[in-house]
C-alpha atoms as a PDB file:
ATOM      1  CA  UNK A   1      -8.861  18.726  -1.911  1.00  0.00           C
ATOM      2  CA  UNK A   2      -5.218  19.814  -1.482  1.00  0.00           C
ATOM      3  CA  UNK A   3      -4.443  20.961   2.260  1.00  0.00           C
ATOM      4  CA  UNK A   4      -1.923  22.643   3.675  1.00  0.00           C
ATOM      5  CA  UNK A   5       1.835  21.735   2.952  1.00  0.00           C
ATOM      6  CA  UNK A   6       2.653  20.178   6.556  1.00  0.00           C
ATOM      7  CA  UNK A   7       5.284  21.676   8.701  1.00  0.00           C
ATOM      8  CA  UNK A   8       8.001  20.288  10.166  1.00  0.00           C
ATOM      9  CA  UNK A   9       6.205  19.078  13.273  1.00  0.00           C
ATOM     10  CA  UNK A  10       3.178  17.997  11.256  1.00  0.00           C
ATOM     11  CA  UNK A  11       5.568  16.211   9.076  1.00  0.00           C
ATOM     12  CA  UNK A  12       7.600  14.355  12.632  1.00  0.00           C
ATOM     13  CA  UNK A  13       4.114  13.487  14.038  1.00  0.00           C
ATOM     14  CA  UNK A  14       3.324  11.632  10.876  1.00  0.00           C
ATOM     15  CA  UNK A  15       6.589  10.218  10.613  1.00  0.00           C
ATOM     16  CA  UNK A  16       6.664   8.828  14.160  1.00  0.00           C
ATOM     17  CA  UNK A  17       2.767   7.217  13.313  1.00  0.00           C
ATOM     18  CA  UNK A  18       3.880   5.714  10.221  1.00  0.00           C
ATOM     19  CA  UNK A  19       6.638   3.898  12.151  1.00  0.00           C
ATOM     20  CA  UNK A  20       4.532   3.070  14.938  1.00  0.00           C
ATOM     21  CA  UNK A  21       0.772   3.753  14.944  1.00  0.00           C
ATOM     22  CA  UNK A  22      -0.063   3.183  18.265  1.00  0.00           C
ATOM     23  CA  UNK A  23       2.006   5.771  19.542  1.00  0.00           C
ATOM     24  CA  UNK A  24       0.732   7.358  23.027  1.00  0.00           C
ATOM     25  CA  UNK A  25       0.562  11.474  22.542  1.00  0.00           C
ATOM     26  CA  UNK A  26       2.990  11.262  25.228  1.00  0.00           C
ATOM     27  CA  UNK A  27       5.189   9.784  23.214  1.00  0.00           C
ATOM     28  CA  UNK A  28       4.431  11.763  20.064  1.00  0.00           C
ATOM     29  CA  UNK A  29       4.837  15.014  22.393  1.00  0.00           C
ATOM     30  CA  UNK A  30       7.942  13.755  23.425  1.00  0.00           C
ATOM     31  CA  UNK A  31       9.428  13.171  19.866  1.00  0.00           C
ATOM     32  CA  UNK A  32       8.278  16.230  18.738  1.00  0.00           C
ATOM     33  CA  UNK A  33       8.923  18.494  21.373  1.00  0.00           C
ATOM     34  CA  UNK A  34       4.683  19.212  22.549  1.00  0.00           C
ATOM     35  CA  UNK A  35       3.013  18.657  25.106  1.00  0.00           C
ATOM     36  CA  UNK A  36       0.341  15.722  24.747  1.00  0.00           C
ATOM     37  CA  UNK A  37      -2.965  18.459  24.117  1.00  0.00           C
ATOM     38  CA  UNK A  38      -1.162  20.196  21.567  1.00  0.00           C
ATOM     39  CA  UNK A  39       0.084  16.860  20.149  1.00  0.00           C
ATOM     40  CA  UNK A  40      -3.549  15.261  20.480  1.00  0.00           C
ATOM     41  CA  UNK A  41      -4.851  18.718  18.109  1.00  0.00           C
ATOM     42  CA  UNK A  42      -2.738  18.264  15.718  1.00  0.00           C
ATOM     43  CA  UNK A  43      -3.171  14.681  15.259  1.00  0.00           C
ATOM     44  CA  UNK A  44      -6.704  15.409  14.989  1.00  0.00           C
ATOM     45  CA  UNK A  45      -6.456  18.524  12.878  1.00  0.00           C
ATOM     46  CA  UNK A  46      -4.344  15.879  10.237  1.00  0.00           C
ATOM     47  CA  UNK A  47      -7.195  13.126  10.433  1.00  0.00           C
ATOM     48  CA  UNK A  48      -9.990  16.081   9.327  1.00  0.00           C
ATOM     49  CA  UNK A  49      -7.718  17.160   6.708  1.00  0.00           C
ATOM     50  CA  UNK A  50      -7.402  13.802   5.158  1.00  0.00           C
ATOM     51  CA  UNK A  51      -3.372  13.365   5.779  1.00  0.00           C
ATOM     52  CA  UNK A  52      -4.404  11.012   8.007  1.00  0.00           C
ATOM     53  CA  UNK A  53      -6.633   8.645   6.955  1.00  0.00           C
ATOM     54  CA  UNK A  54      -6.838   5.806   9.446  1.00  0.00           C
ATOM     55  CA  UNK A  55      -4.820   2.959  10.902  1.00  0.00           C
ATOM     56  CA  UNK A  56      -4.371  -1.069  10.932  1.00  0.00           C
ATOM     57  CA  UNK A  57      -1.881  -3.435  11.779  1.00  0.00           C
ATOM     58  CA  UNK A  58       1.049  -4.745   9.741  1.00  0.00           C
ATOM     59  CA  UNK A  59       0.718  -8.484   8.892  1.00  0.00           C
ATOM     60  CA  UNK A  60       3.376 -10.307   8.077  1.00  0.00           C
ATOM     61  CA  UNK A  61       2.458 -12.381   5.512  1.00  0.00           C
ATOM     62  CA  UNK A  62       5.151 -15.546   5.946  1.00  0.00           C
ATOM     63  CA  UNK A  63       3.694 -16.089   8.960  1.00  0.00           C
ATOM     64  CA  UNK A  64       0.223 -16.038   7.870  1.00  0.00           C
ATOM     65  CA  UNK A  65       1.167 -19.031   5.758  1.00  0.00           C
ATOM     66  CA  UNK A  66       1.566 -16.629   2.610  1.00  0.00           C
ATOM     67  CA  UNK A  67       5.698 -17.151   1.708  1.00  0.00           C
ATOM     68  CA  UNK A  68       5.781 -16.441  -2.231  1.00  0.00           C
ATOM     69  CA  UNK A  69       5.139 -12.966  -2.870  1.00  0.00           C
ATOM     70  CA  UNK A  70       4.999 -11.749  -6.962  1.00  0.00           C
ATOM     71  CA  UNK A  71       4.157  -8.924  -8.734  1.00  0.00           C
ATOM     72  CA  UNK A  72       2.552  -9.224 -12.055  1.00  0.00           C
ATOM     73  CA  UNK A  73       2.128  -6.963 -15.075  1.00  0.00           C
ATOM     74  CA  UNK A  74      -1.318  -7.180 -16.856  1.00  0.00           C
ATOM     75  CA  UNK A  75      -2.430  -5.701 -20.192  1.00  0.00           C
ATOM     76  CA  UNK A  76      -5.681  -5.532 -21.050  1.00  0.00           C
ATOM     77  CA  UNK A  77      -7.002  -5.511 -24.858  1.00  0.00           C
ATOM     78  CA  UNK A  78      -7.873  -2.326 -25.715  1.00  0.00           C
ATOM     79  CA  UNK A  79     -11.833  -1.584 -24.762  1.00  0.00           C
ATOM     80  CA  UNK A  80     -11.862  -4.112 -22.150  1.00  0.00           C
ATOM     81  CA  UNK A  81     -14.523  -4.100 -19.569  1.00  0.00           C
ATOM     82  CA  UNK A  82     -11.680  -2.805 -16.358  1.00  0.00           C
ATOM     83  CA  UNK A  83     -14.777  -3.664 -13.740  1.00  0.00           C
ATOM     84  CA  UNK A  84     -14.974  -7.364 -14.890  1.00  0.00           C
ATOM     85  CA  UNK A  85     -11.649  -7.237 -14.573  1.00  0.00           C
ATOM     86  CA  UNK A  86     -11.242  -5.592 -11.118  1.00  0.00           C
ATOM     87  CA  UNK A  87     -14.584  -8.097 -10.192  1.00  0.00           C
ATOM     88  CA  UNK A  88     -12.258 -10.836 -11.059  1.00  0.00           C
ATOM     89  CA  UNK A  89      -9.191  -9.436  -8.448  1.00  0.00           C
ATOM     90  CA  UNK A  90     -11.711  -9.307  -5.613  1.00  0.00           C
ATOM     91  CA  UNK A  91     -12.390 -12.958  -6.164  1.00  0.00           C
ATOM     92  CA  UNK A  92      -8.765 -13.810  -5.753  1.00  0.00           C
ATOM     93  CA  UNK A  93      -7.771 -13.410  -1.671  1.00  0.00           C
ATOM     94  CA  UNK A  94      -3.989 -13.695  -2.663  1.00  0.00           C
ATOM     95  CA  UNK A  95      -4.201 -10.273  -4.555  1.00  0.00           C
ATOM     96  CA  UNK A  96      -3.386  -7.437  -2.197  1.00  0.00           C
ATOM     97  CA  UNK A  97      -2.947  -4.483  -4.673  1.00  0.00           C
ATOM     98  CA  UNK A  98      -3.696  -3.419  -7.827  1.00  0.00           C
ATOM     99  CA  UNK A  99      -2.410  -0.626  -9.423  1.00  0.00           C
ATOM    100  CA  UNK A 100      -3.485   0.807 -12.319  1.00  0.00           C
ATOM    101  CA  UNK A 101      -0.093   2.157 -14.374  1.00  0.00           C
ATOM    102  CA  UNK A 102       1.159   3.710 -17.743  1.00  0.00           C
ATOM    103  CA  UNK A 103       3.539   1.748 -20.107  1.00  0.00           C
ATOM    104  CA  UNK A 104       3.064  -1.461 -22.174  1.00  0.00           C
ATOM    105  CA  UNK A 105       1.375  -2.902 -19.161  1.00  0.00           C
ATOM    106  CA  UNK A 106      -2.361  -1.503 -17.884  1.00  0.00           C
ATOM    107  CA  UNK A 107      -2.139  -2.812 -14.043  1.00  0.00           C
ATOM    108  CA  UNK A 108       0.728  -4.384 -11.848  1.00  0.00           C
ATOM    109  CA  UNK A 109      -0.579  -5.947  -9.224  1.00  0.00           C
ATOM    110  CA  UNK A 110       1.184  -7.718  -5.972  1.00  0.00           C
ATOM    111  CA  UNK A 111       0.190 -11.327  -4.519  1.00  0.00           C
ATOM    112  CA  UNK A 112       1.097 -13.084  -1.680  1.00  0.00           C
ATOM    113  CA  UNK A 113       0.515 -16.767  -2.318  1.00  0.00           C
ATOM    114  CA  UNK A 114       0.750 -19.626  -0.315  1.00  0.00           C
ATOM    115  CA  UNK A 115       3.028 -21.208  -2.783  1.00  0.00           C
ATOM    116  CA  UNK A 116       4.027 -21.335  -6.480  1.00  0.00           C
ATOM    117  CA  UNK A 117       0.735 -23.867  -6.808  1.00  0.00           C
ATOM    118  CA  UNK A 118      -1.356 -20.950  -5.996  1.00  0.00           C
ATOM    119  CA  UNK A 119       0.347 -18.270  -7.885  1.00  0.00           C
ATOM    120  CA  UNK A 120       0.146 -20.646 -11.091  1.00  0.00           C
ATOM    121  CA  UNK A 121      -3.952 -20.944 -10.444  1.00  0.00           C
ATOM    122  CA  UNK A 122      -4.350 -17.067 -10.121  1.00  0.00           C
ATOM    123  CA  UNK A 123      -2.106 -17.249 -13.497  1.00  0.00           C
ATOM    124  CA  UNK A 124      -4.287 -19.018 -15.145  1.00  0.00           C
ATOM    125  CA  UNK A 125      -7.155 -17.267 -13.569  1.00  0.00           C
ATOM    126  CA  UNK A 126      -5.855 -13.929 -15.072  1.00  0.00           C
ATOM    127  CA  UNK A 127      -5.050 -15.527 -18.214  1.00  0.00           C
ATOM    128  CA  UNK A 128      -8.727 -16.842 -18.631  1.00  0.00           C
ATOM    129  CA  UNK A 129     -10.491 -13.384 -17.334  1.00  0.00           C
ATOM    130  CA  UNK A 130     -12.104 -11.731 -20.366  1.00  0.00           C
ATOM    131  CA  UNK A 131      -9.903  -8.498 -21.644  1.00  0.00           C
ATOM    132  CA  UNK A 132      -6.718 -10.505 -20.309  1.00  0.00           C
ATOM    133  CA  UNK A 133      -4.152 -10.314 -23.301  1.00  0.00           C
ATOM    134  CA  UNK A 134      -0.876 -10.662 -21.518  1.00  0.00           C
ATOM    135  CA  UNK A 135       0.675 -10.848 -18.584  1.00  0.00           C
ATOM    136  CA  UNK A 136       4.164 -10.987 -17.116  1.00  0.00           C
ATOM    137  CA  UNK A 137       5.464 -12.306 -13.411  1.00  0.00           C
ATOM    138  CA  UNK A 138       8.375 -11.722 -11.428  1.00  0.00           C
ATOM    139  CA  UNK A 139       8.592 -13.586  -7.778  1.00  0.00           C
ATOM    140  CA  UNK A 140      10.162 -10.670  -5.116  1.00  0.00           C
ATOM    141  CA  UNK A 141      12.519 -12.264  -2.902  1.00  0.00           C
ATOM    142  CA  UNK A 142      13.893  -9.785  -0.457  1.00  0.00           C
ATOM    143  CA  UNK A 143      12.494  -6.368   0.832  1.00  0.00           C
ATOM    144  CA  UNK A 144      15.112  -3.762   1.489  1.00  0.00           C
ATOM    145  CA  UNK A 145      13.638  -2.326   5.204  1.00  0.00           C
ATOM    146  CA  UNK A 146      14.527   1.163   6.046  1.00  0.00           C
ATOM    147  CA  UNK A 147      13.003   2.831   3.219  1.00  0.00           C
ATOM    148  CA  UNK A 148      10.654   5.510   3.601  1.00  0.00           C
ATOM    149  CA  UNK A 149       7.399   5.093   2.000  1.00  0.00           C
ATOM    150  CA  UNK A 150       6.098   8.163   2.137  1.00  0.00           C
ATOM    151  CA  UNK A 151       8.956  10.410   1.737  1.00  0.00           C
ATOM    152  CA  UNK A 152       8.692  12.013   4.838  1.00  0.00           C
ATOM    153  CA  UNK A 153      12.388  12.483   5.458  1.00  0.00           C
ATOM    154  CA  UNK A 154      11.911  15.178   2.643  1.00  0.00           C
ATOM    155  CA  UNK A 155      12.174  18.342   3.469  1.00  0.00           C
ATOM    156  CA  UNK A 156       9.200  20.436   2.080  1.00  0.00           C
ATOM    157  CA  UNK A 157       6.082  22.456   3.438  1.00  0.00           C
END
């Protein structure tokens, strides 16, 4: 269900969690300009409504021994069974998204490998999974930071 457009405070609180989620209501009141209660209720009124929807910690994946990252494009033949095929991402720990997408391509989906040995067996992997007709790689080699994911910078509600 759609909720509310968020205000501009609604929209700063989740801002300032998206950037850091372990953010005291002190220091979320302080951002904001609340006091800690009122920042504590609306934090809480955005988890029932579903803006928020939880938290967890942001790996870095180099330094979990995971230093080629890829995205691949996968088209599927047309009638293919999609849960054998999402049955067959599950299997493969290097795949950390899959998205399903319009174009020539069905799903791109985003690995972090622990090198270019790996990516070649979840290649083949894809290549061999029934309904597989094509795919297409591309290795990502640098993340611009400062981005923001969510759009929250834009002005709306």
């Amino acid at each position: 269900p759609m909720s509310a457009p968020l205000d501009a405070i609604d929209r700063a609180i989740v801002a300032a969690l998206a950037t850091d989620g372990r953010a005291t209501y002190q220091d979320l009141g302080r951002t904001v300009g609340l006091s800690p209660t009122a920042t504590a209720d609306r934090v809480r009124r955005l988890q029932r409504s579903g803006v928020i929807r939880g938290y967890r910690a942001l790996l870095d994946a180099a330094h979990m021994g995971r230093t080629v990252e890829a995205a691949i494009d996968v088209r599927l033949e047309l009638g293919a069974d999609r849960e054998v095929f999402a049955a067959a991402l599950r299997a493969q720990p290097a795949v950390v998204e899959a998205v399903h997408v319009t174009g020539h391509y069905d799903y791109q989906l985003r690995v972090f490998c622990t090198g270019t040995a790996e990516l070649d067996g979840i290649l083949g992997s894809l290549k061999s999974t029934a309904g597989v007709v094509e795919t297409q790689t591309r290795l990502l080699l640098h993340r611009i930071e400062g981005l923001d994911p969510l759009g929250l910078s834009l002005s709306g509600g």
